[in-house]
C-alpha atoms as a PDB file:
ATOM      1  CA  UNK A   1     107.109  93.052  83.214  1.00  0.00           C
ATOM      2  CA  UNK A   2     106.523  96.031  85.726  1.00  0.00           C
ATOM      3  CA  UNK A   3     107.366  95.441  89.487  1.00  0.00           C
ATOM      4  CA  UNK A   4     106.377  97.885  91.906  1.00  0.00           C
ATOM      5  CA  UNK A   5     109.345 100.126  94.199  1.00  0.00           C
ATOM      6  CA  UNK A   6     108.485 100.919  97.497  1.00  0.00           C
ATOM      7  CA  UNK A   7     111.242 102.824  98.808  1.00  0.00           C
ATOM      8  CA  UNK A   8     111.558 104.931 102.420  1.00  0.00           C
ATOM      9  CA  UNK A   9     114.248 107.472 104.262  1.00  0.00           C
ATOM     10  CA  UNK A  10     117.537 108.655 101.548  1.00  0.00           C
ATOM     11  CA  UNK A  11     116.316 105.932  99.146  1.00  0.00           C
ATOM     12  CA  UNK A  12     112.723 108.022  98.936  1.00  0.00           C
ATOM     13  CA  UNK A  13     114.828 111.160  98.050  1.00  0.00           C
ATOM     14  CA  UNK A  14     117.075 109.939  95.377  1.00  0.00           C
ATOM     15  CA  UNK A  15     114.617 107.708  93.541  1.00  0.00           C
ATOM     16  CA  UNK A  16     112.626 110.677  93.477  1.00  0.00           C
ATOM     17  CA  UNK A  17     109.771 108.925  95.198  1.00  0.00           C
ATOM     18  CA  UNK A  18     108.291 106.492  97.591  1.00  0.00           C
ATOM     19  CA  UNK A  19     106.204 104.554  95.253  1.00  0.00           C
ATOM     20  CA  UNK A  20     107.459 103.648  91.543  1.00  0.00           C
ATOM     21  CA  UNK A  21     106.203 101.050  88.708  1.00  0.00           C
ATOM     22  CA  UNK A  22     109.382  99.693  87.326  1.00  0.00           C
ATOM     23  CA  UNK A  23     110.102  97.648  84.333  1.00  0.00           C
ATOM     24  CA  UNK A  24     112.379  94.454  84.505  1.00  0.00           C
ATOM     25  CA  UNK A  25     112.690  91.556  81.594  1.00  0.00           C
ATOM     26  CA  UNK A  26     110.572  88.623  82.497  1.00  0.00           C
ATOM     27  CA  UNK A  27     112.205  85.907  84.844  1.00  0.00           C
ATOM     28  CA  UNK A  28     114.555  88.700  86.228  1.00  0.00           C
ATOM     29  CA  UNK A  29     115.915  87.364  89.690  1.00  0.00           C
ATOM     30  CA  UNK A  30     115.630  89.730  92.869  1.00  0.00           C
ATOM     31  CA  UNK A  31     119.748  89.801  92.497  1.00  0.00           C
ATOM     32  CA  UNK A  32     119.503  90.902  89.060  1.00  0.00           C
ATOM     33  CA  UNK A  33     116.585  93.638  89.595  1.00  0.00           C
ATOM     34  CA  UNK A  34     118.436  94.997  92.684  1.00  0.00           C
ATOM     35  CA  UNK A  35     121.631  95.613  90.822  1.00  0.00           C
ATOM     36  CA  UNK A  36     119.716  97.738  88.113  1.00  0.00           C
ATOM     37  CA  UNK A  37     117.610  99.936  90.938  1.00  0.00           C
ATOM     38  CA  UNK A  38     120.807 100.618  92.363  1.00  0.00           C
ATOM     39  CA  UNK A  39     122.253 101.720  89.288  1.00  0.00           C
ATOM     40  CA  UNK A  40     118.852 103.356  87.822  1.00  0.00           C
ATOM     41  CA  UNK A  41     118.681 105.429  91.076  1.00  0.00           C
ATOM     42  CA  UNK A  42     121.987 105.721  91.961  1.00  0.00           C
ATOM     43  CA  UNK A  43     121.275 104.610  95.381  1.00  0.00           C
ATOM     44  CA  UNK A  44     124.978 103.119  95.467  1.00  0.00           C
ATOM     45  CA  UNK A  45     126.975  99.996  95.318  1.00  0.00           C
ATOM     46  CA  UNK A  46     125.103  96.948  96.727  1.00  0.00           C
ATOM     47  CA  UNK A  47     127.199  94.460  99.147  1.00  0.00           C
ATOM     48  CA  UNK A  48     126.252  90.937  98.533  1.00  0.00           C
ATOM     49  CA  UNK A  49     127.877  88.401 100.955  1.00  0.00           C
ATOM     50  CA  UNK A  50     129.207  84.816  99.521  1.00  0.00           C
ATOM     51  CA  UNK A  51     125.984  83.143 100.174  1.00  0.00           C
ATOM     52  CA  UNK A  52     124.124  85.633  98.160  1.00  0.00           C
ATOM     53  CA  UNK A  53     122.477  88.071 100.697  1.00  0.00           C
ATOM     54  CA  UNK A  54     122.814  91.647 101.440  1.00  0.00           C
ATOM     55  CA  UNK A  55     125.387  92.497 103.127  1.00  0.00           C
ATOM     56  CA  UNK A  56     124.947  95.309 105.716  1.00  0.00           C
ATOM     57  CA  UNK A  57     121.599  96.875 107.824  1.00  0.00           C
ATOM     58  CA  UNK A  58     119.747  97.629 104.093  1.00  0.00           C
ATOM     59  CA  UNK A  59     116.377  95.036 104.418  1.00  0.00           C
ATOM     60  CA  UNK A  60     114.675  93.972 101.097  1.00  0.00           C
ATOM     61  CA  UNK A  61     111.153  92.455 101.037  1.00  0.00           C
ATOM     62  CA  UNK A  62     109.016  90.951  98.102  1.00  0.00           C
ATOM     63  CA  UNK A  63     105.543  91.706  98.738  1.00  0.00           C
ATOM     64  CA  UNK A  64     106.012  92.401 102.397  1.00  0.00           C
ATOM     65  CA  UNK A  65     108.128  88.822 103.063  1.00  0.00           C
ATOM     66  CA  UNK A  66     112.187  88.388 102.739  1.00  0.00           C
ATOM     67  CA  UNK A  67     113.270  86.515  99.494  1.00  0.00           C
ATOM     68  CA  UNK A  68     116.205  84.682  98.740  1.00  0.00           C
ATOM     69  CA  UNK A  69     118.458  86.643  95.842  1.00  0.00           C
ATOM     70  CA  UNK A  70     117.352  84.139  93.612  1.00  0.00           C
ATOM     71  CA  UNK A  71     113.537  84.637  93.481  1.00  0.00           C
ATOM     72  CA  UNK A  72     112.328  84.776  89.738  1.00  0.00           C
ATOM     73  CA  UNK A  73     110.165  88.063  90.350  1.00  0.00           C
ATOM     74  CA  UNK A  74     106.308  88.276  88.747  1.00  0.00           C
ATOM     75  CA  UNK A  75     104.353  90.741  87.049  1.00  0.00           C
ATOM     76  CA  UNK A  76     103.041  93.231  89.824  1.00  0.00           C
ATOM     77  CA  UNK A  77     105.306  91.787  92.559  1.00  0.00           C
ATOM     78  CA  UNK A  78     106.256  94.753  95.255  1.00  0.00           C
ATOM     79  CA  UNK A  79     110.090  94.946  96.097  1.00  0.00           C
ATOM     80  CA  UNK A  80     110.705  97.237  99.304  1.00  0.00           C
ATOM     81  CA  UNK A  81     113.705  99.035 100.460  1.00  0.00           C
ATOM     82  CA  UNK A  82     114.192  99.753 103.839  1.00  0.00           C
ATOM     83  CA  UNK A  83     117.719 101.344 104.580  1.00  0.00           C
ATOM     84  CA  UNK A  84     118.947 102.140 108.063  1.00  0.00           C
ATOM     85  CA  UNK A  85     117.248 104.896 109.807  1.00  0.00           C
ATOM     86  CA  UNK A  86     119.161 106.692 112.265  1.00  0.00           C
ATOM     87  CA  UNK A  87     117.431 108.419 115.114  1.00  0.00           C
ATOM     88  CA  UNK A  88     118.295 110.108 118.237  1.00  0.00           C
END
């Protein structure tokens, strides 16, 4: 199935991109597809915390709402990263 990558700030530059059709297995989780972006893109280790979030300031939506890790993502479903953005 192909999700859609929405990604903003360093993840833009090292995905190559701020909009990207993915492909992920059918009933992939949002822990499972996050794990291979990372890797794909080389956008670094992800921190989960014991109950299964993310740890740190990195934000992850499915189509514009926060999901729990173990969403079973859909065909055309929009996963956004939003890393910190430092300003000054």
């Amino acid at each position: 199935m192909r999700v859609i990558l929405r990604f903003v700030g360093s993840f833009a530059r090292k995905a190559g991109g701020n909009k990207i059709e993915f492909e992920l297995l059918t009933s992939t989780t949002l822990l499972e597809a996050i794990k291979q972006i990372f890797k794909t893109y080389k956008l670094g280790d992800v921190q989960i915390n014991e109950n299964g979030s993310i740890a740190g300031p990195l934000r992850i939506y499915v189509n514009g709402r926060i999901a729990s890790m173990n969403t079973p993502l859909k065909e055309g479903d929009e996963i956004s990263f939003l890393p910190p953005i430092a300003g000054g």
